[in-house]
Protein backbone atom coordinates (compact mmCIF):
# COMPACT_ATOMS: atom_id res chain seq x y z
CA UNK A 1 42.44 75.97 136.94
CA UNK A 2 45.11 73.32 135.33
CA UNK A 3 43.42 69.89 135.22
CA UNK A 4 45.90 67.28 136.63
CA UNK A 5 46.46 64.56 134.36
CA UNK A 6 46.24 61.49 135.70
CA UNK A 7 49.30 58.72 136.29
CA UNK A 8 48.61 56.12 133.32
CA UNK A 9 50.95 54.54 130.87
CA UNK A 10 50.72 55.58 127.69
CA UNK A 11 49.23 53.54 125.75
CA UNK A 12 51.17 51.43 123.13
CA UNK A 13 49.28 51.15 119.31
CA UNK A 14 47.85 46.98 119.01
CA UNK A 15 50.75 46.70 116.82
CA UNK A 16 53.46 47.09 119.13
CA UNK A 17 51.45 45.38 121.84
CA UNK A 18 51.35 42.59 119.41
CA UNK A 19 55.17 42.53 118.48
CA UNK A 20 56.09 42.57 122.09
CA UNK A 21 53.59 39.32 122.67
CA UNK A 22 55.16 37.59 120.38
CA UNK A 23 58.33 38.29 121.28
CA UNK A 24 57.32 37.23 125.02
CA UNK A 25 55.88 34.03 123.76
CA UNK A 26 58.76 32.82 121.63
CA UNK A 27 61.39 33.96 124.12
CA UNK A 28 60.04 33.51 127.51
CA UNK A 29 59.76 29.75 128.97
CA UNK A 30 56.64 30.03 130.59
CA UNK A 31 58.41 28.75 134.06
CA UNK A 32 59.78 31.99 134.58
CA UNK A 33 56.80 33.84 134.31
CA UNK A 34 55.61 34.40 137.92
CA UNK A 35 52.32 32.43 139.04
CA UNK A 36 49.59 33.84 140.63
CA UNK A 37 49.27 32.06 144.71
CA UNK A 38 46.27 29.45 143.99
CA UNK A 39 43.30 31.45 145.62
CA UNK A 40 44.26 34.78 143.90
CA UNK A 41 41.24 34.86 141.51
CA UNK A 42 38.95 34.04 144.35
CA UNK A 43 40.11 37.16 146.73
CA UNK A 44 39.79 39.40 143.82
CA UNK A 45 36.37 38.01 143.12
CA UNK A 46 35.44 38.96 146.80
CA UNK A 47 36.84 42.45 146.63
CA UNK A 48 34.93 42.74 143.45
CA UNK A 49 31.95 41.72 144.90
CA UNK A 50 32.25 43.57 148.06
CA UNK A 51 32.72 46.99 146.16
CA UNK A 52 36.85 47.18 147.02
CA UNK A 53 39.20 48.27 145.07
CA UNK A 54 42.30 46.74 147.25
């Protein structure tokens, strides 16, 4: 039996990682980076807690 791989990215050597940070960083005013609503961390706290994935 064929063992399904599963869906991940794949993943990118620290170096490029790296690269592309910097890139980000020096290119990318942080305004148009997309913030997170203000009790975000909280309600994925809670799911944590309470064993949820979503």
């Amino acid at each position: 039996m064929e063992r399904k791989q599963e869906d991940k990215p794949p993943e990118e050597p620290p170096e490029e990682l790296l690269k592309e940070f910097e890139w980000a960083k020096d290119h990318i005013p942080d305004d148009e980076v997309p913030q997170p609503a203000p009790d975000e961390f909280e309600k994925v706290w809670k799911r944590i807690q309470d064993g949820h994935g979503k």
